[in-house]
N, C-alpha and C. Protein backbone atom coordinates (compact mmCIF):
# COMPACT_ATOMS: atom_id res chain seq x y z
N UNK A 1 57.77 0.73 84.95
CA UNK A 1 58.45 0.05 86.04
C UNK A 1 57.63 0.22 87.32
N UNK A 2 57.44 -0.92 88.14
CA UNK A 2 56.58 -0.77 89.31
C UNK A 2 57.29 0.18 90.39
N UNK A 3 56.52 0.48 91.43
CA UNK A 3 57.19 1.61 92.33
C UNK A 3 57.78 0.66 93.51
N UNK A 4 58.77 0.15 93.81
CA UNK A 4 59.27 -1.01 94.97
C UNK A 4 58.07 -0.37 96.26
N UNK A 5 58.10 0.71 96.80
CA UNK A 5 57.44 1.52 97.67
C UNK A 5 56.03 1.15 97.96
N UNK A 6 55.63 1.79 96.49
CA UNK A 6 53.76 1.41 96.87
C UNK A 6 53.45 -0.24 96.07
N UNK A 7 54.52 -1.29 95.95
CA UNK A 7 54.38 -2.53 95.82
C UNK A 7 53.91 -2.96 97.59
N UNK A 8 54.87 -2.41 98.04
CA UNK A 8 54.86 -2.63 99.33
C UNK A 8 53.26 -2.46 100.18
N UNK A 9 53.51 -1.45 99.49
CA UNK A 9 51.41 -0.92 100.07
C UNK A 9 50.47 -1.86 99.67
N UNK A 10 50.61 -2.38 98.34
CA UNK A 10 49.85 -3.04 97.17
C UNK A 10 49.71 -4.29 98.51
N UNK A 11 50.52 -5.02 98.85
CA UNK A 11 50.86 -5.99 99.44
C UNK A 11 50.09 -6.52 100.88
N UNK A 12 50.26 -4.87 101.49
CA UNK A 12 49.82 -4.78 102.70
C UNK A 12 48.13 -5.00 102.55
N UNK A 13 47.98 -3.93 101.42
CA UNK A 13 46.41 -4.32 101.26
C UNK A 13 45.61 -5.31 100.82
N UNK A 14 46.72 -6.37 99.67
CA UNK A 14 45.94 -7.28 99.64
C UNK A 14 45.78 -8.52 100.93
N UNK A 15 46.42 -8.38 101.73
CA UNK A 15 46.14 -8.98 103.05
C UNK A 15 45.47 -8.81 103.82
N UNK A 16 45.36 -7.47 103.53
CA UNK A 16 44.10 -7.18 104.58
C UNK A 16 42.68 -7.22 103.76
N UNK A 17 42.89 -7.45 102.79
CA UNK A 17 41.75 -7.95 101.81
C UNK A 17 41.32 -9.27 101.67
N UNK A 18 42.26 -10.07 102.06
CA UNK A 18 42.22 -11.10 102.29
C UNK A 18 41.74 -11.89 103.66
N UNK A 19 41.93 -11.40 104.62
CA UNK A 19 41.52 -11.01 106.48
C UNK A 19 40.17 -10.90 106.45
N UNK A 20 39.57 -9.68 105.11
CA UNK A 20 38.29 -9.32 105.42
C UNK A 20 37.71 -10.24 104.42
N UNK A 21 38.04 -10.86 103.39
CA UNK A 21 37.51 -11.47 102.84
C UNK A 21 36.69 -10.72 101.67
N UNK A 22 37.53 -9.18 101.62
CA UNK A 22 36.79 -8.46 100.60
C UNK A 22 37.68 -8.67 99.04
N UNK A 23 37.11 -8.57 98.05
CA UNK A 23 37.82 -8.78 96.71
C UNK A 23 38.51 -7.13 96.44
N UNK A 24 40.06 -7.33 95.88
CA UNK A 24 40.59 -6.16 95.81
C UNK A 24 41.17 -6.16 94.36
N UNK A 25 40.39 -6.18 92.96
CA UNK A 25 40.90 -5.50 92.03
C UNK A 25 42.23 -5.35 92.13
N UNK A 26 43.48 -6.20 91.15
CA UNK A 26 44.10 -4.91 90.66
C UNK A 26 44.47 -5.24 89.37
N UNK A 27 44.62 -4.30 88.53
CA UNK A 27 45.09 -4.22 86.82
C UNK A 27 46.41 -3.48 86.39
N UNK A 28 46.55 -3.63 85.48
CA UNK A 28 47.86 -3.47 85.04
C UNK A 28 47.87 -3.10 83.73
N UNK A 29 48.76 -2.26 82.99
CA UNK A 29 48.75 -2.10 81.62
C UNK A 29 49.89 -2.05 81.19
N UNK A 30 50.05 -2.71 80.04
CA UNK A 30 51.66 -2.91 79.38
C UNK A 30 51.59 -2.28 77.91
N UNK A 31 53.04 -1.61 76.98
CA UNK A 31 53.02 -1.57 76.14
C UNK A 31 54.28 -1.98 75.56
N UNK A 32 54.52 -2.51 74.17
CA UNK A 32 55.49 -3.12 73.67
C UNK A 32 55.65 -2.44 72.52
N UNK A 33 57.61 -2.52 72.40
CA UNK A 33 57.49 -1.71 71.06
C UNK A 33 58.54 -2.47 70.10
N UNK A 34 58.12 -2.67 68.83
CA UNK A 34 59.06 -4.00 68.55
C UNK A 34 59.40 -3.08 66.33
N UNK A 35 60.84 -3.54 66.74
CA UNK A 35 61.36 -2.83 65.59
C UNK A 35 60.86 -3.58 64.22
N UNK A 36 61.22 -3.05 63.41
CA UNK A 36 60.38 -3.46 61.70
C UNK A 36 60.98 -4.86 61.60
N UNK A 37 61.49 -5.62 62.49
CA UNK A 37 62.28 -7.05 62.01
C UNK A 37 60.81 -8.00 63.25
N UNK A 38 60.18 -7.11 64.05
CA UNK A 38 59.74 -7.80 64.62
C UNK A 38 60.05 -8.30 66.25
N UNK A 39 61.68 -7.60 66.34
CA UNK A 39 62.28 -7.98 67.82
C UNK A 39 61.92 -6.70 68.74
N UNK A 40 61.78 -7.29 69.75
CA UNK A 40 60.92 -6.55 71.23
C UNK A 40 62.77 -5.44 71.40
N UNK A 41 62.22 -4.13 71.34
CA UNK A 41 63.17 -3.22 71.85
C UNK A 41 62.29 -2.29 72.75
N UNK A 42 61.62 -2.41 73.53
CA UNK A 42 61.07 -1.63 74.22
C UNK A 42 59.72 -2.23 75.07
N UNK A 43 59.56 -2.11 76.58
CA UNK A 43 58.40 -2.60 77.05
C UNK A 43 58.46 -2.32 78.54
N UNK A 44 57.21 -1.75 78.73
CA UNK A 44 57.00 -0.91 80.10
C UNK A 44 55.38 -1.66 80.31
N UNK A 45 55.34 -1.91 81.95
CA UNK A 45 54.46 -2.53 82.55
C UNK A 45 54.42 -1.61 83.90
N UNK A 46 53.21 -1.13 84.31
CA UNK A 46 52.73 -0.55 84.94
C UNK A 46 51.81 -0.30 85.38
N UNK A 47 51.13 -0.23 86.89
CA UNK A 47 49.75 -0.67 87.85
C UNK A 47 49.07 0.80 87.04
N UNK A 48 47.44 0.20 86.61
CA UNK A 48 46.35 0.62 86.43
C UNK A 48 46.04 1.36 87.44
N UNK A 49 45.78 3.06 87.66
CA UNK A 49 45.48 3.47 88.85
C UNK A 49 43.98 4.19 88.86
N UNK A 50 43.65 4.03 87.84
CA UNK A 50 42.35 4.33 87.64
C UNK A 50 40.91 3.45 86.81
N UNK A 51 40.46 2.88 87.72
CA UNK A 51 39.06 1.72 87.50
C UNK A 51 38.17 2.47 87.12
N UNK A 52 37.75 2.58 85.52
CA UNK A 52 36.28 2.94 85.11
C UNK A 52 34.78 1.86 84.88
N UNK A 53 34.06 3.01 85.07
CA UNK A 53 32.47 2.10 85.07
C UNK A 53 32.92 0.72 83.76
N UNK A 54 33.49 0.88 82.94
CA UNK A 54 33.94 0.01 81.65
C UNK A 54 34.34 -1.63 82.29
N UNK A 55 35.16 -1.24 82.88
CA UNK A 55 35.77 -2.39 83.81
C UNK A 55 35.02 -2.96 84.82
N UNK A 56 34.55 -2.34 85.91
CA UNK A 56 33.49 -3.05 87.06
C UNK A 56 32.55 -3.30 86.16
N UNK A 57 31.65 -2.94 85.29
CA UNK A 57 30.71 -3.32 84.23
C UNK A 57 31.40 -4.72 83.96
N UNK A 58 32.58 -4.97 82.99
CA UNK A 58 32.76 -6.48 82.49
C UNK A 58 33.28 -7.47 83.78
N UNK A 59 33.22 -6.80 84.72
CA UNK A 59 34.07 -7.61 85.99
C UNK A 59 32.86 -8.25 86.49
N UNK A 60 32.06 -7.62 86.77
CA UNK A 60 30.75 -7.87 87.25
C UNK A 60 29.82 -8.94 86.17
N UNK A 61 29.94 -8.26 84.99
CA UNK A 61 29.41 -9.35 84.03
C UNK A 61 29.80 -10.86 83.61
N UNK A 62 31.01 -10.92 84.34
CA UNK A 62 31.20 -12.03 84.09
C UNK A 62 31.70 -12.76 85.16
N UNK A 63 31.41 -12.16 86.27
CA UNK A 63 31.36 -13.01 87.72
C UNK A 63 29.99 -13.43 87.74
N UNK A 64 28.67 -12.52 87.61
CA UNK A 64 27.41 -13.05 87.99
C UNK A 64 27.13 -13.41 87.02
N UNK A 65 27.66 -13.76 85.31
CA UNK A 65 27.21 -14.21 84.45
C UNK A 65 25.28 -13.82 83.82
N UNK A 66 26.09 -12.20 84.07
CA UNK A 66 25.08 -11.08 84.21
C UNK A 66 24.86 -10.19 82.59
N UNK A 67 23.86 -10.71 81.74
CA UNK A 67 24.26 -9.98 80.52
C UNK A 67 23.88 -8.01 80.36
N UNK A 68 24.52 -7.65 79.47
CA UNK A 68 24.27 -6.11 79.14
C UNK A 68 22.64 -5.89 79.47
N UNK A 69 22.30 -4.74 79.57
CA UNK A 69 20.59 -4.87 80.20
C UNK A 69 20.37 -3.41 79.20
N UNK A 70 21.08 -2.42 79.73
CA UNK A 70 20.27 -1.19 79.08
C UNK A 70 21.10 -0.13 78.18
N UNK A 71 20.51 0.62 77.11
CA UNK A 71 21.07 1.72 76.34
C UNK A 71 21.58 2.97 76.89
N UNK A 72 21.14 3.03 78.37
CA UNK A 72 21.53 4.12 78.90
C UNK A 72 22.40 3.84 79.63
N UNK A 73 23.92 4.49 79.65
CA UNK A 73 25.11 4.63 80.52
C UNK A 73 24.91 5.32 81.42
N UNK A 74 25.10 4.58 82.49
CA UNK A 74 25.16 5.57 83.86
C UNK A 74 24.93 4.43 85.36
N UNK A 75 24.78 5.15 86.15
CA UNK A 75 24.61 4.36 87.43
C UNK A 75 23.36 3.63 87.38
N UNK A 76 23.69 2.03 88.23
CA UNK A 76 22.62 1.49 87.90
C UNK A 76 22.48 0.80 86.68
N UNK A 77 23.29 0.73 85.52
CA UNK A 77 22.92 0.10 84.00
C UNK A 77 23.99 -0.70 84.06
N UNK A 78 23.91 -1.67 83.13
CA UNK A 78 25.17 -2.84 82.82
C UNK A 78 25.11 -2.80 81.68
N UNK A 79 26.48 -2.17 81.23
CA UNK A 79 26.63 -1.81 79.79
C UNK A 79 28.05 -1.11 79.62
N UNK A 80 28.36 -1.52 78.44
CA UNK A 80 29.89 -0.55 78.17
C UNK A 80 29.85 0.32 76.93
N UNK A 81 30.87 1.09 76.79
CA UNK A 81 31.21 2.30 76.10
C UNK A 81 32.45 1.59 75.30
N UNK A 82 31.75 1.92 73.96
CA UNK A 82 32.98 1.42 72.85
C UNK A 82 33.99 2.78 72.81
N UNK A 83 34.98 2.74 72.25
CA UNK A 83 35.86 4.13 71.89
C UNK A 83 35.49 4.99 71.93
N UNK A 84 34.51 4.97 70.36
CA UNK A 84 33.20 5.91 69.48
C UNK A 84 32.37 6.45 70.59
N UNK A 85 32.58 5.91 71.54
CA UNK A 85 30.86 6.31 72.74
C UNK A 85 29.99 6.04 72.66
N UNK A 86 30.00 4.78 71.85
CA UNK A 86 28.84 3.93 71.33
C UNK A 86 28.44 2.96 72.59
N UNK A 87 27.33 3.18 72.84
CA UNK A 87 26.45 1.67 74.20
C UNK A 87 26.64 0.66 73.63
N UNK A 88 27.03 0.10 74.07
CA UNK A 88 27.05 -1.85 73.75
C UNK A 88 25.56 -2.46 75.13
N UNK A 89 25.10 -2.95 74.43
CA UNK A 89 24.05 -3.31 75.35
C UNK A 89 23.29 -4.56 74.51
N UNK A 90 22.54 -5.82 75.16
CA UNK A 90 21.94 -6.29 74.59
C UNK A 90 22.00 -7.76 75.28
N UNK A 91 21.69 -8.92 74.37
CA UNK A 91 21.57 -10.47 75.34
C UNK A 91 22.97 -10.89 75.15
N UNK A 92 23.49 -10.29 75.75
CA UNK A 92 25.28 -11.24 75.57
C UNK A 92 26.04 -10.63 76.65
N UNK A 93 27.16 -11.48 76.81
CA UNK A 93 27.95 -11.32 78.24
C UNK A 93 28.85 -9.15 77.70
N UNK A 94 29.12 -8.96 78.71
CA UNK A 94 29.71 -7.79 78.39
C UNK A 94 31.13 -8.21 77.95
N UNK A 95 31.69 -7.07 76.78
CA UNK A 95 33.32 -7.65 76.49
C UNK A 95 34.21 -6.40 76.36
N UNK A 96 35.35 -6.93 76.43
CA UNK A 96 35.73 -5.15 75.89
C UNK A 96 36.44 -5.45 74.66
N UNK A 97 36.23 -6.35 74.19
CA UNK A 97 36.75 -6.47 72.77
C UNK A 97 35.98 -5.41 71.59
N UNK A 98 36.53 -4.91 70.99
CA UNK A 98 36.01 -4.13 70.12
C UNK A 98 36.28 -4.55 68.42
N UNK A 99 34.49 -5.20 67.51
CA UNK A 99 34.85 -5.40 66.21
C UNK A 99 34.99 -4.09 65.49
């Protein structure tokens, strides 16, 4: 459930994000829980409060239409981390889909 409170904040800032003309991220994560017939008995939605390199990596990759570049994770590289901790890197857009 969102916080009515820091919606309020959420709000304030995207205006002033908007004023400056700076881009302000925000994400969200939901989970659903649905009984053996298949019907939704359960579901909570709630603000993302923590942005990893994973995310600005595919955010970035697919604003500048910028592909994966290197094997090494870290500052400076465009590349993501599968589950495993495996580098995804190579000539293709970044995803976070995982085969």
């Amino acid at each position: 459930m969102l916080d009515p409170k820091e919606e309020r904040q959420y709000k304030r800032l995207r205006k002033l994000g908007q004023e400056l003309h700076i881009m302000l991220p925000e994400a969200f994560w939901t989970f659903e829980v649905f009984d053996r017939n298949g019907k939704l008995i359960q579901r909570h939605r709630q603000r993302s409060h923590s942005w990893v390199r994973n995310a600005y990596n595919h955010s970035f990759s697919e604003l500048a239409a910028k592909n994966a570049s290197d094997s090494t994770f870290g500052a400076g590289k465009l590349n993501i981390k599968d589950p495993d901790g495996l580098v995804k890197y190579g000539a293709y857009p970044i995803t976070l889909r995982y085969d």
